[in-house]
Protein backbone atom coordinates (compact mmCIF):
# COMPACT_ATOMS: atom_id res chain seq x y z
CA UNK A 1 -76.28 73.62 -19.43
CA UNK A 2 -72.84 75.78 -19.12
CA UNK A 3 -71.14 72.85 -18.65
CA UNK A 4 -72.64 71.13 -21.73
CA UNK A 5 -71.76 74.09 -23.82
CA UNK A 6 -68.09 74.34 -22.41
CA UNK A 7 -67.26 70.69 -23.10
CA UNK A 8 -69.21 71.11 -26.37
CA UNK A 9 -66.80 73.72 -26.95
CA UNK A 10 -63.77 71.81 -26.82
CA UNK A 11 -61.78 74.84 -25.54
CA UNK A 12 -59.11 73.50 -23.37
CA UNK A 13 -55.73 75.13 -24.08
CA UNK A 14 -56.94 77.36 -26.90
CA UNK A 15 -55.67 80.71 -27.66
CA UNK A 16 -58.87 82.69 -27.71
CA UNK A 17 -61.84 82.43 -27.16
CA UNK A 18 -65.04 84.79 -28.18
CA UNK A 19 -68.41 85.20 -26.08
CA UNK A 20 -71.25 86.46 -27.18
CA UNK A 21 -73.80 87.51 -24.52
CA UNK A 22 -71.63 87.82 -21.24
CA UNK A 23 -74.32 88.47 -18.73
CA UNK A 24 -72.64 88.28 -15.45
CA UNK A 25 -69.63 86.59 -16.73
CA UNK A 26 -70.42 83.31 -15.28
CA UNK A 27 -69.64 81.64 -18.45
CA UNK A 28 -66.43 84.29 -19.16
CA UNK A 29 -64.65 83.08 -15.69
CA UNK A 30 -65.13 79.28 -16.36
CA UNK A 31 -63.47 79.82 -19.65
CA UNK A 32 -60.70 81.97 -18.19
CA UNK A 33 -59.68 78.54 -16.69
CA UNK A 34 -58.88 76.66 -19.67
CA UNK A 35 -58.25 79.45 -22.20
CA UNK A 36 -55.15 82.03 -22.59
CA UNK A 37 -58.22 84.47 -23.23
CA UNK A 38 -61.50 85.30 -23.57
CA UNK A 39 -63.07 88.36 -25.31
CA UNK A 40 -66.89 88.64 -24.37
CA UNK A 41 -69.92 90.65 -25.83
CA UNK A 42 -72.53 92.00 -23.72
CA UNK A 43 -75.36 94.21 -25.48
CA UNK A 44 -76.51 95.58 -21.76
CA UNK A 45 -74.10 98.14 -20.44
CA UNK A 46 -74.86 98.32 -16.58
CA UNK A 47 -73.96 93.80 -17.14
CA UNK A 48 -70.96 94.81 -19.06
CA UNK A 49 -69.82 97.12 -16.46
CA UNK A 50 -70.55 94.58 -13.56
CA UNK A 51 -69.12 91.72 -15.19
CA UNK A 52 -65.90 93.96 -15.86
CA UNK A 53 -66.36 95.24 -11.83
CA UNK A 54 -66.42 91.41 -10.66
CA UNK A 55 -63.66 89.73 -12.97
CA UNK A 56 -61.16 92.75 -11.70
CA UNK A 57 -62.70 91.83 -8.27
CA UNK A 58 -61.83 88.41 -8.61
CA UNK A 59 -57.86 88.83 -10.20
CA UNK A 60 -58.90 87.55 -13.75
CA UNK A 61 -56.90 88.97 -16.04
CA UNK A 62 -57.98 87.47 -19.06
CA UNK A 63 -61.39 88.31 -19.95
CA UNK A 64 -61.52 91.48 -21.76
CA UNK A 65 -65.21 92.41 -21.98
CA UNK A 66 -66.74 94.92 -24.23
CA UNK A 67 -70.28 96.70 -24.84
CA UNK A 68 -71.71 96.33 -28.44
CA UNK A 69 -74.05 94.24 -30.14
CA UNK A 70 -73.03 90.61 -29.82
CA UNK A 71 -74.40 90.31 -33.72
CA UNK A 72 -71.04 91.87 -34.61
CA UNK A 73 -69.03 90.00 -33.01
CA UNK A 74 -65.47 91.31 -31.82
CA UNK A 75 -63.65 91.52 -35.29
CA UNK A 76 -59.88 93.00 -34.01
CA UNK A 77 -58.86 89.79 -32.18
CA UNK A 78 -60.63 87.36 -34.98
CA UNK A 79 -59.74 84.84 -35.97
CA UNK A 80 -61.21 82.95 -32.77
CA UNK A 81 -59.92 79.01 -31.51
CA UNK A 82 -63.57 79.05 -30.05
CA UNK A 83 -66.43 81.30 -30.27
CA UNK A 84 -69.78 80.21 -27.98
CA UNK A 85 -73.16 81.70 -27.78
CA UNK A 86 -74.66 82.24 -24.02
CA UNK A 87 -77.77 83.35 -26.35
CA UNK A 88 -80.41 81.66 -28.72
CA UNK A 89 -80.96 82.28 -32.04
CA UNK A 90 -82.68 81.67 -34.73
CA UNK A 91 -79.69 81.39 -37.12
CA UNK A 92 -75.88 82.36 -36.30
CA UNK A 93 -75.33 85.11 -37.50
CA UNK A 94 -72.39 84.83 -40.85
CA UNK A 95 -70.54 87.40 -39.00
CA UNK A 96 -69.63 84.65 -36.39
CA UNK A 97 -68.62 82.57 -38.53
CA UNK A 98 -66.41 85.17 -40.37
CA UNK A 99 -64.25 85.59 -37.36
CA UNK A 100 -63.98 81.73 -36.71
CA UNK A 101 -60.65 80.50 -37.42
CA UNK A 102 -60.31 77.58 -40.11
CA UNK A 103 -60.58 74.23 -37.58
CA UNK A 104 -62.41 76.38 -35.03
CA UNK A 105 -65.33 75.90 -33.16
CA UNK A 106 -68.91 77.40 -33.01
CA UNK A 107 -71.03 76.59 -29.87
CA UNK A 108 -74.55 78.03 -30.22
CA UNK A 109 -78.38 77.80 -28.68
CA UNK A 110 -80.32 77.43 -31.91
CA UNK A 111 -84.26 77.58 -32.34
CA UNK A 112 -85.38 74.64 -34.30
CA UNK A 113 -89.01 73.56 -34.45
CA UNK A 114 -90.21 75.67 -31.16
CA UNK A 115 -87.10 74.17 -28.96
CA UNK A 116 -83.64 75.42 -28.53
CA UNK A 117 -80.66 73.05 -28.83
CA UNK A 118 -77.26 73.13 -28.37
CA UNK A 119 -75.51 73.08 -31.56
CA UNK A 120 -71.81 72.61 -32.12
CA UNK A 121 -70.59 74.01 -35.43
CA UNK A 122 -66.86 73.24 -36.73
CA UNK A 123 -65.36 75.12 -39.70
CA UNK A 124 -63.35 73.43 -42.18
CA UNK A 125 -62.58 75.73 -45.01
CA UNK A 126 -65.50 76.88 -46.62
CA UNK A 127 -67.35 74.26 -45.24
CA UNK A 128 -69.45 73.87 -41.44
CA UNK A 129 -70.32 70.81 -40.22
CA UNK A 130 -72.90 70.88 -38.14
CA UNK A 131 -74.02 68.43 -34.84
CA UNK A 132 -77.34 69.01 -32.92
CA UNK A 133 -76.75 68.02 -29.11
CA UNK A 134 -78.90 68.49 -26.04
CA UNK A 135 -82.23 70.73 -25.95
CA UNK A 136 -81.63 74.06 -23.80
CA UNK A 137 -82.96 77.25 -23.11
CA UNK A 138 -81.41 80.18 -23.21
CA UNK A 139 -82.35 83.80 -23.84
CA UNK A 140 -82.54 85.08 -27.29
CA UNK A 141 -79.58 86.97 -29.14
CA UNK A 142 -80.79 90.83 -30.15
CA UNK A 143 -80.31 93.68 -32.36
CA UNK A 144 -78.52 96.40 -31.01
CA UNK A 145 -77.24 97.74 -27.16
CA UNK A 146 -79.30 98.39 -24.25
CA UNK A 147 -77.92 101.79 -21.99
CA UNK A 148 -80.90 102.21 -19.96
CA UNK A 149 -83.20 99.71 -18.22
CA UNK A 150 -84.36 97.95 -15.04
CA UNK A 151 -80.48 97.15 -14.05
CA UNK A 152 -79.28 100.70 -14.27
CA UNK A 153 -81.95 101.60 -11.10
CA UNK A 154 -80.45 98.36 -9.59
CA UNK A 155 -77.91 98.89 -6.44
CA UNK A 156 -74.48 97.87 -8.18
CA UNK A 157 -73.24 96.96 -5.59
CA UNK A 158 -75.73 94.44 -4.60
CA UNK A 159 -75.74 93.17 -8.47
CA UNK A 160 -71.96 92.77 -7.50
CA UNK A 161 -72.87 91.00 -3.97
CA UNK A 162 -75.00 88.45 -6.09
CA UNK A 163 -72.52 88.05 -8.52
CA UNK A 164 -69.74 86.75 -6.70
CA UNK A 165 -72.05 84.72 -4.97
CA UNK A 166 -72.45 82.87 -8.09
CA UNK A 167 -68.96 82.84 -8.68
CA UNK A 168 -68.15 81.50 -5.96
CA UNK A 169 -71.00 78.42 -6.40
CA UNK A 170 -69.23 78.25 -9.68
CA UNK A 171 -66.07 77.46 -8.08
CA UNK A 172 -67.32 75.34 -5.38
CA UNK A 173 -69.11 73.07 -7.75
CA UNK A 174 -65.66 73.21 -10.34
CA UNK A 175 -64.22 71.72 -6.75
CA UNK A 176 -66.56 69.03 -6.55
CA UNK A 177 -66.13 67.92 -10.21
CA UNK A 178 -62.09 67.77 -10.14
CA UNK A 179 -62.33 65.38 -6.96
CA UNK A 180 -64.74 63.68 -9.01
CA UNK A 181 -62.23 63.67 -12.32
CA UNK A 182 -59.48 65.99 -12.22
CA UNK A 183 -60.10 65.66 -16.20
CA UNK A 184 -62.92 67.72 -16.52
CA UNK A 185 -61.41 70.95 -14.90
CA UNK A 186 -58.07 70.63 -17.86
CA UNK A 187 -56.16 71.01 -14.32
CA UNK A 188 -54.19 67.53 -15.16
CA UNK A 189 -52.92 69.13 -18.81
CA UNK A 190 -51.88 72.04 -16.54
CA UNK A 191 -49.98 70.98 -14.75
CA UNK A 192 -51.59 71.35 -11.52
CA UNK A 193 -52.22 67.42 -10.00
C-alpha cells in the first residue's frame, strides 16, 4: 500500500513534500529518497520523538518532523509539491488543500461507502480533480495530539530496535525493486546507474 501511495504521489524530484501522520517514519524515509524534503505530522509525541530518534540514527537529513495535529497541516513551509495522507479520513480536511501548491498533488485514504480508497487529488487553480484508485486501509486521521499513552510506558529503545528493523526491510525490499527496474527507485533520474 506505501508503494501505491508513493507512486500515486508522483513525487520524484519535488521540492517538498508534506506528511500527515508519520508514525514511525516508514513512509518519511522512502520519500527522503526522491524528494529535496519532507516535513511530517505526527499527533503522538513518544512516535514523533522516535521517528525523529531513528531518521538522525539513520543520517537523513531531510525529514523535519513535528508534533501537532496533522488536521493543521504544517502552514510555514506551504505551499507543498506533494502532500500525502498515511491516515484515513472521511473528508480532507480544506486546510490541506490550502497549503497545496497550484499543480500539486494530494494523496489521501478516503472513507467512501464503508471502504477506504486511495484517492489522488491534483489542484489546478481553484479547481481539484479528483481519481479514486485502489481500496486500502489505513488508520483514521484525528482531532488533536496525544502526550500520554500505551507508547510512552514502551522501552524506547526497543520501539527504536523495531524501527530500524523496518527500515532496514524497507531498504532491502527498495533493493529488490531497482534490480527489478532501476525506474521505480528515481535512482536512473539521479544519477546513480
Amino acid at each position: 500500500t506505501v508503494a501505491k501511495m508513493t507512486m500515486a504521489l508522483e513525487a520524484e524530484n519535488c521540492d517538498n513534500i508534506l506528511e500527515i501522520g508519520c508514525g514511525s517514519g516508514y513512509q518519511a524515509a522512502i520519500l527522503a529518497k526522491v524528494a529535496r524534503r519532507v516535513f511530517s505530522v505526527e499527533r503522538i509525541e513518544a512516535l514523533a520523538n522516535s521517528a525523529k530518534a531513528l531518521m538522525k540514527n539513520l543520517s537523513i537529513n531531510n525529514v523535519f518532523i513535528r508534533f501537532d495535529d496533522g488536521n493543521l497541516g504544517w502552514r510555514s513551509y506551504a505551499p507543498y509539491d506533494r502532500i500525502i495522507l498515511s491516515c484515513f479520513c472521511q473528508n480532507v480536511p480544506p486546510k490541506l488543500f490550502d497549503q497545496l501548491r497550484d499543480g500539486g498533488i494530494l494523496v489521501a485514504p478516503v472513507a467512501k461507502d464503508g471502504k477506504q480508497y486511495i484517492t489522488q487529488y491534483k489542484k489546478s487553480g481553484n479547481q481539484i480533480i479528483c481519481k479514486t484508485l485502489d481500496e486500502c486501509v489505513f488508520v483514521p486521521l484525528l482531532d488533536g495530539t496525544q502526550r500520554h499513552g500505551l507508547l510512552n510506558h514502551l522501552n524506547l529503545m526497543e520501539l527504536r530496535f523495531g524501527l530500524m528493523v523496518i527500515i532496514f526491510i524497507i531498504l532491502i525490499v527498495q533493493t529488490i525493486m531497482f534490480l527489478i527496474n532501476p525506474r521505480i527507485c528515481g535512482l536512473k533520474r539521479h544519477g546513480l546507474v
